[in-house]
C-alpha atoms as a PDB file:
ATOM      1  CA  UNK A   1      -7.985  18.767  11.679  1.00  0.00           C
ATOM      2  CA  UNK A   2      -7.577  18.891   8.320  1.00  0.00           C
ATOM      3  CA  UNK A   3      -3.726  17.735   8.235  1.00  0.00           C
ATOM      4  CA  UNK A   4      -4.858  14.805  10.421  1.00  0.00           C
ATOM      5  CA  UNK A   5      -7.847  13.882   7.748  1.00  0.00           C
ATOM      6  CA  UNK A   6      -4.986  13.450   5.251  1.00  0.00           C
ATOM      7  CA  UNK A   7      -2.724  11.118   7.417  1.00  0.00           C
ATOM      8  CA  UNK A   8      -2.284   7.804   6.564  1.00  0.00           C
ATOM      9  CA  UNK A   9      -4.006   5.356   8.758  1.00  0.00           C
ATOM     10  CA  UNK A  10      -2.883   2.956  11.268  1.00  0.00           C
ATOM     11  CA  UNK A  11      -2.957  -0.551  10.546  1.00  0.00           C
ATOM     12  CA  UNK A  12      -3.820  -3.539  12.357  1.00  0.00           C
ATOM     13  CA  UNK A  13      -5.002  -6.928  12.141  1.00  0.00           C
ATOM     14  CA  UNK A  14      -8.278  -7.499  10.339  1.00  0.00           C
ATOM     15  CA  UNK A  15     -10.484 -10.349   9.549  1.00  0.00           C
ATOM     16  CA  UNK A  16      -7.853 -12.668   9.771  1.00  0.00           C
ATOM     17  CA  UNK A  17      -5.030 -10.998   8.396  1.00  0.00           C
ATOM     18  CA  UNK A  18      -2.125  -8.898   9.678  1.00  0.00           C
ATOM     19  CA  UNK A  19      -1.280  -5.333   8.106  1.00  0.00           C
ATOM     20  CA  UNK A  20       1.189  -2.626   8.246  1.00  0.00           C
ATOM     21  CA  UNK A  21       2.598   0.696   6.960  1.00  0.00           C
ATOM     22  CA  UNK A  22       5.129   2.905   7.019  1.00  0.00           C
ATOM     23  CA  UNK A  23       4.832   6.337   5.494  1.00  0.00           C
ATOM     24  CA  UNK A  24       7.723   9.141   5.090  1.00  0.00           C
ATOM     25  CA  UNK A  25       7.233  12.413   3.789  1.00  0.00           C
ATOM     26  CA  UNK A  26      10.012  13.918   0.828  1.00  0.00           C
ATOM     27  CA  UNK A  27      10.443  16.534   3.688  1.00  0.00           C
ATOM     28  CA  UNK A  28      10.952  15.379   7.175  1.00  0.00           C
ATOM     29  CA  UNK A  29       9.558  18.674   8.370  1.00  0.00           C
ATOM     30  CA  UNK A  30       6.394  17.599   6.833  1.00  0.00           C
ATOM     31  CA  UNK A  31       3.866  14.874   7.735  1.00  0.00           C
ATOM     32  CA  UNK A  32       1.523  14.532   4.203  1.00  0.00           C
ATOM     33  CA  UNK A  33       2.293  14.572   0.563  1.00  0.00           C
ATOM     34  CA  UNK A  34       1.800  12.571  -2.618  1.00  0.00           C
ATOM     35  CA  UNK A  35       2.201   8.872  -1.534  1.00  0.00           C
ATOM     36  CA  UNK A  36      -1.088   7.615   0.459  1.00  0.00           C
ATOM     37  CA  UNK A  37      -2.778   3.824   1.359  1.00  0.00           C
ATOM     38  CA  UNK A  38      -5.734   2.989   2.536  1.00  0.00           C
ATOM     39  CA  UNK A  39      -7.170  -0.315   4.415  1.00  0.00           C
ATOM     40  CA  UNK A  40     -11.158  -0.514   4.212  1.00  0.00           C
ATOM     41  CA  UNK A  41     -12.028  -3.677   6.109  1.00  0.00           C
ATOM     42  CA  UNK A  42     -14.792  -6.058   4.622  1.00  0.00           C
ATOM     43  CA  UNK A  43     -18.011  -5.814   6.199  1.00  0.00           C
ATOM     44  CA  UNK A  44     -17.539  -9.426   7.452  1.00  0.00           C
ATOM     45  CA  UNK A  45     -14.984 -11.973   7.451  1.00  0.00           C
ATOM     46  CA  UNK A  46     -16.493 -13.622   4.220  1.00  0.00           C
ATOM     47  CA  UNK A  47     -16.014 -10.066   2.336  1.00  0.00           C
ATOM     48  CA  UNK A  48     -13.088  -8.910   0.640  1.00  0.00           C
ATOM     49  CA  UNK A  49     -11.030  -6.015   2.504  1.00  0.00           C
ATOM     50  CA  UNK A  50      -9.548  -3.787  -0.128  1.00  0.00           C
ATOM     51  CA  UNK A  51      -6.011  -2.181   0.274  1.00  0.00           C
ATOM     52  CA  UNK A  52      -4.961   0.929  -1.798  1.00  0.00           C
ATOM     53  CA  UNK A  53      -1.197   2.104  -1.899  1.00  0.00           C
ATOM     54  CA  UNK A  54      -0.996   5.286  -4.597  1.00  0.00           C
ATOM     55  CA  UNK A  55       1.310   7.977  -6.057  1.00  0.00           C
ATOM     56  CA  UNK A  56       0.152  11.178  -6.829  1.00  0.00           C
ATOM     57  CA  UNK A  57       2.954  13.494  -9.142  1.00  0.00           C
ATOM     58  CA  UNK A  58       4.058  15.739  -6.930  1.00  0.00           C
ATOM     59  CA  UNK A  59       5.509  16.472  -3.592  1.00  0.00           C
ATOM     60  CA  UNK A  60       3.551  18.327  -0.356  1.00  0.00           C
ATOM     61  CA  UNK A  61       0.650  19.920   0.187  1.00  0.00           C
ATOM     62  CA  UNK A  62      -0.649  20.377  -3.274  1.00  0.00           C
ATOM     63  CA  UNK A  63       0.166  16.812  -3.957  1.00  0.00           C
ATOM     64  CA  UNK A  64      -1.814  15.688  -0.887  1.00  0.00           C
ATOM     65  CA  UNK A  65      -4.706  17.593  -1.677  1.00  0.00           C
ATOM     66  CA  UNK A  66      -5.366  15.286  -4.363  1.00  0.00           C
ATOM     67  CA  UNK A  67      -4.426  12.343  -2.547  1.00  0.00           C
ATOM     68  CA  UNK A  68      -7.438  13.092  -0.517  1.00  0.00           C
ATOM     69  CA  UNK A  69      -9.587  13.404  -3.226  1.00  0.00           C
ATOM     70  CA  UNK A  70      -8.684   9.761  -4.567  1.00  0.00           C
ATOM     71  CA  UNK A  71      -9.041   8.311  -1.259  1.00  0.00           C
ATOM     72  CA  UNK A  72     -12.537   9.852  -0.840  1.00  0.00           C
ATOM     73  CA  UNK A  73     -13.258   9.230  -4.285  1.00  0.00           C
ATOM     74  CA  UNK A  74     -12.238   5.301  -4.199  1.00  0.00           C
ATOM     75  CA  UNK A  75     -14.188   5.254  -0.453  1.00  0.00           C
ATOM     76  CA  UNK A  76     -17.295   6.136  -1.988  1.00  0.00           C
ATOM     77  CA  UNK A  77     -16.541   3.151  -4.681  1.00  0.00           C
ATOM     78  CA  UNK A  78     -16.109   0.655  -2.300  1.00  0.00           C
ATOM     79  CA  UNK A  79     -19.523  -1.248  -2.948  1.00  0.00           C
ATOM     80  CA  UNK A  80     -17.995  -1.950  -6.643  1.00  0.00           C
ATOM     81  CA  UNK A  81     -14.567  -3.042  -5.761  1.00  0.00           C
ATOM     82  CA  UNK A  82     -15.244  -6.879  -7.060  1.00  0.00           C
ATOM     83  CA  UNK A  83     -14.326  -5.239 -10.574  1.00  0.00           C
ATOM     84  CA  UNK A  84     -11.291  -3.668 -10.114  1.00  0.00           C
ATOM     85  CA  UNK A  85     -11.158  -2.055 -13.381  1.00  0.00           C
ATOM     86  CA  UNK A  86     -14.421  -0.740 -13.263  1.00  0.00           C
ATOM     87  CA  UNK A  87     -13.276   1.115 -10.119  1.00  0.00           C
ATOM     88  CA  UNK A  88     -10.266   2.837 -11.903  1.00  0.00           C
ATOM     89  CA  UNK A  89     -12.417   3.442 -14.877  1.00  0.00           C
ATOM     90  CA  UNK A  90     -14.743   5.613 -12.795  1.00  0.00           C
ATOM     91  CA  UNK A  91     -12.236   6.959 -10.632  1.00  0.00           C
ATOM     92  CA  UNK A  92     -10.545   8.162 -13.993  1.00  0.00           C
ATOM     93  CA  UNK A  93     -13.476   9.734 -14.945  1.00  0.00           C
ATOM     94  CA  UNK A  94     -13.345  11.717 -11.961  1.00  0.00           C
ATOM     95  CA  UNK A  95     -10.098  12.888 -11.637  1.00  0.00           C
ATOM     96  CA  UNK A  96     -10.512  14.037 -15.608  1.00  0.00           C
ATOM     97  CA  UNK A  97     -13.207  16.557 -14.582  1.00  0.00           C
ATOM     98  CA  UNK A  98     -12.025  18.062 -12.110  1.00  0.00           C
ATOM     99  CA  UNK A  99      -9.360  21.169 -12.079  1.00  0.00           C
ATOM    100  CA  UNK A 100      -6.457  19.477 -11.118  1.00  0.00           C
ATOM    101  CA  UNK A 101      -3.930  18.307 -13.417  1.00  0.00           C
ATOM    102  CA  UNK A 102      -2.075  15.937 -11.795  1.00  0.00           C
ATOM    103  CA  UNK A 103      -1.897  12.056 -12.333  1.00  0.00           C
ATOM    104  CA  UNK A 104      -1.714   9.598 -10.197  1.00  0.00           C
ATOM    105  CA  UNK A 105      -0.081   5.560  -9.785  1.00  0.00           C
ATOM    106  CA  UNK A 106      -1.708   2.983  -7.505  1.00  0.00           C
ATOM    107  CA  UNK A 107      -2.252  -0.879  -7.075  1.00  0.00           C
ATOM    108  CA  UNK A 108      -5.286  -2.327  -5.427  1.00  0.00           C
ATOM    109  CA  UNK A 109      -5.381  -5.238  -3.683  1.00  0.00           C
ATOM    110  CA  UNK A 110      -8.882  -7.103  -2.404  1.00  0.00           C
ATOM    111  CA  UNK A 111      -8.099  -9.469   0.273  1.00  0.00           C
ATOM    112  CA  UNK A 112      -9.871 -12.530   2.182  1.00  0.00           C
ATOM    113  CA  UNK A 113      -8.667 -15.320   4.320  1.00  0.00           C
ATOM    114  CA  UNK A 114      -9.628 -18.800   3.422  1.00  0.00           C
ATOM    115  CA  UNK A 115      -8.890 -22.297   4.990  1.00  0.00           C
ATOM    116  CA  UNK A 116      -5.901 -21.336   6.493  1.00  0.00           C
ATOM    117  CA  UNK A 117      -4.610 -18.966   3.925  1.00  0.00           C
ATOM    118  CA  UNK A 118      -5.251 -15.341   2.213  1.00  0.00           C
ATOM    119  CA  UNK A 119      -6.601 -15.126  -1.845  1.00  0.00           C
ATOM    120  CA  UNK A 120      -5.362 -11.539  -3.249  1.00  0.00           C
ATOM    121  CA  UNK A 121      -6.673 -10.225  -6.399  1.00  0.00           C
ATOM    122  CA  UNK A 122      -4.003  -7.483  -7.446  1.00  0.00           C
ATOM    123  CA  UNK A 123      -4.396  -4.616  -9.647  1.00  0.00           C
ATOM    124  CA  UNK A 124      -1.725  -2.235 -10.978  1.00  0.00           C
ATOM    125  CA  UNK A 125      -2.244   1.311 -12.457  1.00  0.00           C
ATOM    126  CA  UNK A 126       0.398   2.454 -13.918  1.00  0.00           C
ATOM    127  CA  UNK A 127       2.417   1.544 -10.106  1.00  0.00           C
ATOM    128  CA  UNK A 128       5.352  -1.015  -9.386  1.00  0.00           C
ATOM    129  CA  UNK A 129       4.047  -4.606  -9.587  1.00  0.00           C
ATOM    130  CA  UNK A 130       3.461  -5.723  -5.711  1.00  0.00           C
ATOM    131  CA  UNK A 131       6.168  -8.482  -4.369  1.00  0.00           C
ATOM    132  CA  UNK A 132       5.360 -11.826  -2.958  1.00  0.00           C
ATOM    133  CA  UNK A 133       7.478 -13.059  -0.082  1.00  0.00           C
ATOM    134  CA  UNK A 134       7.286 -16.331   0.044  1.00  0.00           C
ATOM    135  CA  UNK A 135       7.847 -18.691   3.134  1.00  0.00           C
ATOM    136  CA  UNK A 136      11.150 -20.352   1.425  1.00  0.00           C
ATOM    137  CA  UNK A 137      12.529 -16.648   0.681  1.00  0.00           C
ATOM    138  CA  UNK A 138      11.774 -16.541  -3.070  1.00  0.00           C
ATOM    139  CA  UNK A 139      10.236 -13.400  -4.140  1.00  0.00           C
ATOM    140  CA  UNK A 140       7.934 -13.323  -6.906  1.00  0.00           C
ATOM    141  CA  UNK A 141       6.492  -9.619  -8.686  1.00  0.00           C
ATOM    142  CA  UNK A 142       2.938 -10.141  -9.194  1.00  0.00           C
ATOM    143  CA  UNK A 143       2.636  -9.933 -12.993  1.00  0.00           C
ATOM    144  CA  UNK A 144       0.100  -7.272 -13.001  1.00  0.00           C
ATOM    145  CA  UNK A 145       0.391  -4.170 -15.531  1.00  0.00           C
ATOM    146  CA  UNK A 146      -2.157  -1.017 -16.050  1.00  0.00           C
ATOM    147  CA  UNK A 147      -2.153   2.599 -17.000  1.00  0.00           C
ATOM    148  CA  UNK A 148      -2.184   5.585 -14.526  1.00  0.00           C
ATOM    149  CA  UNK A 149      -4.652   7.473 -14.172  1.00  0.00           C
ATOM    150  CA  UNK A 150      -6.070  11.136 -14.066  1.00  0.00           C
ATOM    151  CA  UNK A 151      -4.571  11.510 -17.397  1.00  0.00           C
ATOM    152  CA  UNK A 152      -5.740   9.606 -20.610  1.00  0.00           C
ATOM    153  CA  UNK A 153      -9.370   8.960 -21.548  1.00  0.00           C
ATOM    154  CA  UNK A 154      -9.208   5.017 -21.444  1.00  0.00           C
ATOM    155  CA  UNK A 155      -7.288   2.607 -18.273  1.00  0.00           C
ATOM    156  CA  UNK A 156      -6.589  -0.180 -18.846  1.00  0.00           C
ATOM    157  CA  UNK A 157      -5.494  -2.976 -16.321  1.00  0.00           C
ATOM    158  CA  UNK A 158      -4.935  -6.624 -16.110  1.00  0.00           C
ATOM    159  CA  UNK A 159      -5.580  -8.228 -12.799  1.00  0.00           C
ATOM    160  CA  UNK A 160      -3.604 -11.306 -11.169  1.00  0.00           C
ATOM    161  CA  UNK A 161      -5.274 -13.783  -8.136  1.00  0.00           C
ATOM    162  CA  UNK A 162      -2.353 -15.429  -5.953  1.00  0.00           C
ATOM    163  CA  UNK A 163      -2.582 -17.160  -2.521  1.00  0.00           C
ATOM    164  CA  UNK A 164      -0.829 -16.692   0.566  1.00  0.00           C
ATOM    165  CA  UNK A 165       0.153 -19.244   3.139  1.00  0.00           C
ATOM    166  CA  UNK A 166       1.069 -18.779   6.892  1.00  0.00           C
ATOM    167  CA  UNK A 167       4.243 -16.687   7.130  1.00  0.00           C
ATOM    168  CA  UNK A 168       3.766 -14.902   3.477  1.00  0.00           C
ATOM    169  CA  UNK A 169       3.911 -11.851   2.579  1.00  0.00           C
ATOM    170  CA  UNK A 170       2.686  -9.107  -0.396  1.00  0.00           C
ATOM    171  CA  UNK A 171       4.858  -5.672  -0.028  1.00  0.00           C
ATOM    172  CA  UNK A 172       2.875  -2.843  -1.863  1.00  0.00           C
ATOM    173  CA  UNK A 173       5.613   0.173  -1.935  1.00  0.00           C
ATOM    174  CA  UNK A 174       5.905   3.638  -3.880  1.00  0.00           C
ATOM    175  CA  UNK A 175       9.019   4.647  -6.217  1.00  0.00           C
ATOM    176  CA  UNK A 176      10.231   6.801  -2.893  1.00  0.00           C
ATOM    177  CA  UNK A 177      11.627   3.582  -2.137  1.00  0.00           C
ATOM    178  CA  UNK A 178      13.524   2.208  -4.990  1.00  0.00           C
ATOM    179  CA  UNK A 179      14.577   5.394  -6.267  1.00  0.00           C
ATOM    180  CA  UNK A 180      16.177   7.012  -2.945  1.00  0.00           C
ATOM    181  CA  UNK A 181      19.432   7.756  -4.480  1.00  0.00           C
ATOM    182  CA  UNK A 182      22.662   7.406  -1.987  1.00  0.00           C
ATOM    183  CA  UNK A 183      24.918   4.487  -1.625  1.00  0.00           C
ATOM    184  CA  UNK A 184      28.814   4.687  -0.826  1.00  0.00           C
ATOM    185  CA  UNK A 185      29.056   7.730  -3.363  1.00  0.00           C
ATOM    186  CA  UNK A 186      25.626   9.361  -2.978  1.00  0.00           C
ATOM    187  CA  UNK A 187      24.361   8.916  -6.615  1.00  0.00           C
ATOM    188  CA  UNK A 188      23.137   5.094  -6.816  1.00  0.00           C
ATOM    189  CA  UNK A 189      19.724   4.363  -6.988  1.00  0.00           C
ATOM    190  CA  UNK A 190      18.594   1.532  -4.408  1.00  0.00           C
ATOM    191  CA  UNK A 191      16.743  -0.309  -7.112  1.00  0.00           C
ATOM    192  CA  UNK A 192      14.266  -3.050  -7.022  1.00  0.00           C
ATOM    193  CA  UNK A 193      16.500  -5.737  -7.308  1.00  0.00           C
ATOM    194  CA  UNK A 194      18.118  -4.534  -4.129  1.00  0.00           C
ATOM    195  CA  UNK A 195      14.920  -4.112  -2.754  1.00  0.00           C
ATOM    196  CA  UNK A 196      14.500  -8.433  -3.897  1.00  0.00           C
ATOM    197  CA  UNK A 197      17.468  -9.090  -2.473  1.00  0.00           C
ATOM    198  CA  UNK A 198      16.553  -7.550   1.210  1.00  0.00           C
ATOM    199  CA  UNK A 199      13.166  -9.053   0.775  1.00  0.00           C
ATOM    200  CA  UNK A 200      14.403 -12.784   0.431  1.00  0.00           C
ATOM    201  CA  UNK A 201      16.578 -12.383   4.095  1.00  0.00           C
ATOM    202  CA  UNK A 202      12.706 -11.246   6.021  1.00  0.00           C
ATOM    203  CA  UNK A 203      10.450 -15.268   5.463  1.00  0.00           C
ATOM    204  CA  UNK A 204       8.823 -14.941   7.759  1.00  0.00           C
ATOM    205  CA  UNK A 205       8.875 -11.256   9.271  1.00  0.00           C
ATOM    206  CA  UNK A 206       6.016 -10.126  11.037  1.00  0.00           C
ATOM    207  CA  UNK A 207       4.132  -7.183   8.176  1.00  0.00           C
ATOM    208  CA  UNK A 208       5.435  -4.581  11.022  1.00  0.00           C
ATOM    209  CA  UNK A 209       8.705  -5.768  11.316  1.00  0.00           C
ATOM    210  CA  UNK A 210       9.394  -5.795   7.676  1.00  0.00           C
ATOM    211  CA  UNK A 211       7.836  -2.761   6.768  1.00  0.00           C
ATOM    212  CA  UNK A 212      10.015  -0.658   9.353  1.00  0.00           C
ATOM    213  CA  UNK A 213      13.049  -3.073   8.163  1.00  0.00           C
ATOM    214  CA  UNK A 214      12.113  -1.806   4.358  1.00  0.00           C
ATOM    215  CA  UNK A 215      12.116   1.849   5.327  1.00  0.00           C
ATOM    216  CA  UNK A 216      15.334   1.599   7.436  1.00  0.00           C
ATOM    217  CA  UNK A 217      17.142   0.231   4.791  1.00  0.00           C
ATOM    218  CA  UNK A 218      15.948   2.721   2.719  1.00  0.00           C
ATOM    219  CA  UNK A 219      16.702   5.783   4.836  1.00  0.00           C
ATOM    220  CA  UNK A 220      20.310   4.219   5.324  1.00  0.00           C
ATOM    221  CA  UNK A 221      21.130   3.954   1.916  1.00  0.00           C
ATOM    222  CA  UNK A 222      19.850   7.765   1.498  1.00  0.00           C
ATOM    223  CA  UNK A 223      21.773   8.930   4.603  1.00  0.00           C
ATOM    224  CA  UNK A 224      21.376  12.325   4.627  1.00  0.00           C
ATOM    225  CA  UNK A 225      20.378  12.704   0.710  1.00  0.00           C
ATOM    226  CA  UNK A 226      17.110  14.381  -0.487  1.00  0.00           C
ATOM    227  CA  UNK A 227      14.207  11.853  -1.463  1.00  0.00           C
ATOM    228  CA  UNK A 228      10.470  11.464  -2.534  1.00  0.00           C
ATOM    229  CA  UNK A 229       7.296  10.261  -0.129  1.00  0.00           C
ATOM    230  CA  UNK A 230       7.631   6.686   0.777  1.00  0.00           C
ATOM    231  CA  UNK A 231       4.793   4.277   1.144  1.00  0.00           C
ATOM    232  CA  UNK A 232       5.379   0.950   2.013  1.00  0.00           C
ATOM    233  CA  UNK A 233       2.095  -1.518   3.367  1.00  0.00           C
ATOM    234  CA  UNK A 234       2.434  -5.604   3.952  1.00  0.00           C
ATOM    235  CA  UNK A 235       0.138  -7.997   3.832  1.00  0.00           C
ATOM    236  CA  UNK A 236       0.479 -11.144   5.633  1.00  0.00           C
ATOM    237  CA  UNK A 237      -0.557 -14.491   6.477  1.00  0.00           C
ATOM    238  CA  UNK A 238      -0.190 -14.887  10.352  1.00  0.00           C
ATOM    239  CA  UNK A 239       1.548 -18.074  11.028  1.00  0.00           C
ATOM    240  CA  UNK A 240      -1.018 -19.025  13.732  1.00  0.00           C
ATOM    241  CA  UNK A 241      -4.431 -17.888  14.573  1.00  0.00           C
ATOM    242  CA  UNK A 242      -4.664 -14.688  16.174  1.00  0.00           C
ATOM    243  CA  UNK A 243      -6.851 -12.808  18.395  1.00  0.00           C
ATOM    244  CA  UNK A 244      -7.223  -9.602  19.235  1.00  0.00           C
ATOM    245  CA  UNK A 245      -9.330  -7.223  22.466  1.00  0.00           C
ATOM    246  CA  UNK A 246     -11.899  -5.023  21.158  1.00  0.00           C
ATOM    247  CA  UNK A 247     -13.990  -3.525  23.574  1.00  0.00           C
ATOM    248  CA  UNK A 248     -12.518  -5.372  26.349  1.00  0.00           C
ATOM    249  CA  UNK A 249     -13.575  -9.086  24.775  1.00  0.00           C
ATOM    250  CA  UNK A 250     -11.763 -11.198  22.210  1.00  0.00           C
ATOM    251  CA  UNK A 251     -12.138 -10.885  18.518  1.00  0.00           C
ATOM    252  CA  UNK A 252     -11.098 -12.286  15.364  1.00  0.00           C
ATOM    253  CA  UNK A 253     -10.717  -8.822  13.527  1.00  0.00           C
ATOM    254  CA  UNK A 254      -9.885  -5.481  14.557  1.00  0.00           C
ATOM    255  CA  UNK A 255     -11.519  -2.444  12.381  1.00  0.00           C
ATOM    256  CA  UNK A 256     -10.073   0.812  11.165  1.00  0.00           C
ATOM    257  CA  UNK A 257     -11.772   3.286  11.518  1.00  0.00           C
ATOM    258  CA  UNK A 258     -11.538   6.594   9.822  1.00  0.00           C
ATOM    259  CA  UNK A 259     -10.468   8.631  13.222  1.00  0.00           C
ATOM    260  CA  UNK A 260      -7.828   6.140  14.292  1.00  0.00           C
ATOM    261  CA  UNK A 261      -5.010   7.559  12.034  1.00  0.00           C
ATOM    262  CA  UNK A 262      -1.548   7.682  12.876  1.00  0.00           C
ATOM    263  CA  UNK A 263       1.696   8.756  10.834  1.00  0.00           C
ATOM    264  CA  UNK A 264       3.311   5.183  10.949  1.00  0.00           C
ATOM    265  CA  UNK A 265       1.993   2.303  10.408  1.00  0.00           C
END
């Protein structure tokens, strides 16, 4: 039960807007460890949903025990997540006074669909800047900075707004990803600008589609080399209006709930 509690969630089409994630463990014989994200749906369409992607130091079970007590932590903050900062100031705060002395990395990322298309407001902590795939194939990095947390008195964090249209995407991933080390001779770091590069071929993608595409090309590029937890969530703009069956009846949004976890996406 409690393994399950610290699973990442499944992912699915909410208020508008189409999400998925991948998650990998740094041991394939495990199923939790240091990288986590979270979806928490707005209570209505006109809210903002907020996404968390994070990376605690670490690897396993010790790791994941205090990626449950962020996600906890930054659940019970969820009625103050229009101020970003003032959510990683307090969740600072609380990882300072407790016993563990581990830091963590994470971006946050409110979301709401408007006219057509989806307003972000992204927020880094001491994590990789998000990417922006745009409909033409460009990919921008969301020129958001911060400090991690859990391990200095003061964060500080600058946050960015930037607009989706139909068929865009924002990739939130974890270092697993750019630093899985293989290649032809087994010692090459995949690298963000690798990462860019793979990015600009998926305008377009479905969020599922290109998250698994992400983590394939990762694991290929590892072949059958050690790595770190890998996160990866999207964010899209569906292309045309969708609906989905809840309780047998159509609906705009599907929620996710807290029992409906699932180790991929």
């Amino acid at each position: 039960a409690l393994m399950r509690e610290l699973l990442p969630p499944a992912l699915h089409h909410v208020h508008g807007v189409d999400y998925a994630g991948t998650y990998r463990a740094a041991k394939d014989h495990e199923r939790v460890g240091g990288d986590f994200y979270d979806v928490h749906p707005g209570a209505d369409p006109s809210r903002e949903t907020l996404v968390v992607l994070g990376d605690v130091a670490g690897k396993g079970l010790d790791a994941a025990v205090l990626t449950g007590k962020i996600r906890n932590t930054l659940h019970a903050l969820l009625p103050l997540t229009t101020d970003h900062q003032r959510v990683l100031e307090l969740l600072n705060g609380a990882l300072l006074s407790s016993h563990h002395t581990r830091f963590a990395t994470l971006v946050l990322a409110s979301v709401r669909r408007r006219a057509g298309t989806v307003q972000l407001r992204l927020t880094s902590a001491g994590h990789m800047a998000p990417l922006i795939v745009r409909a033409n194939g460009e990919v921008e990095e969301a020129a958001t900075r911060g400090t991690l947390v859990g391990a200095l008195p003061k964060v500080t964090s600058r946050t960015v707004e930037t607009v989706l249209k139909p068929g865009e995407t924002c990739l939130l991933y974890t270092d697993g990803i750019t630093e899985a080390r293989g290649g032809p001779l087994g010692d090459e770091l995949f690298g963000e600008e690798r990462l860019k590069r793979a990015l600009s071929e998926c305008a377009g993608m479905p969020a599922e589609a290109l998250v698994e595409h992400v983590q394939m090309l990762a694991a290929q590029w590892l072949g059958t080399g050690q790595h770190d937890d890998m996160a990866v969530v999207a964010i899209s703009a569906p292309k045309t209006g969708k609906l989905s069956v809840v309780g047998g009846r159509a609906s705009g949004s599907t929620h996710v709930s807290a029992g409906n976890r699932g180790e991929d996406r």
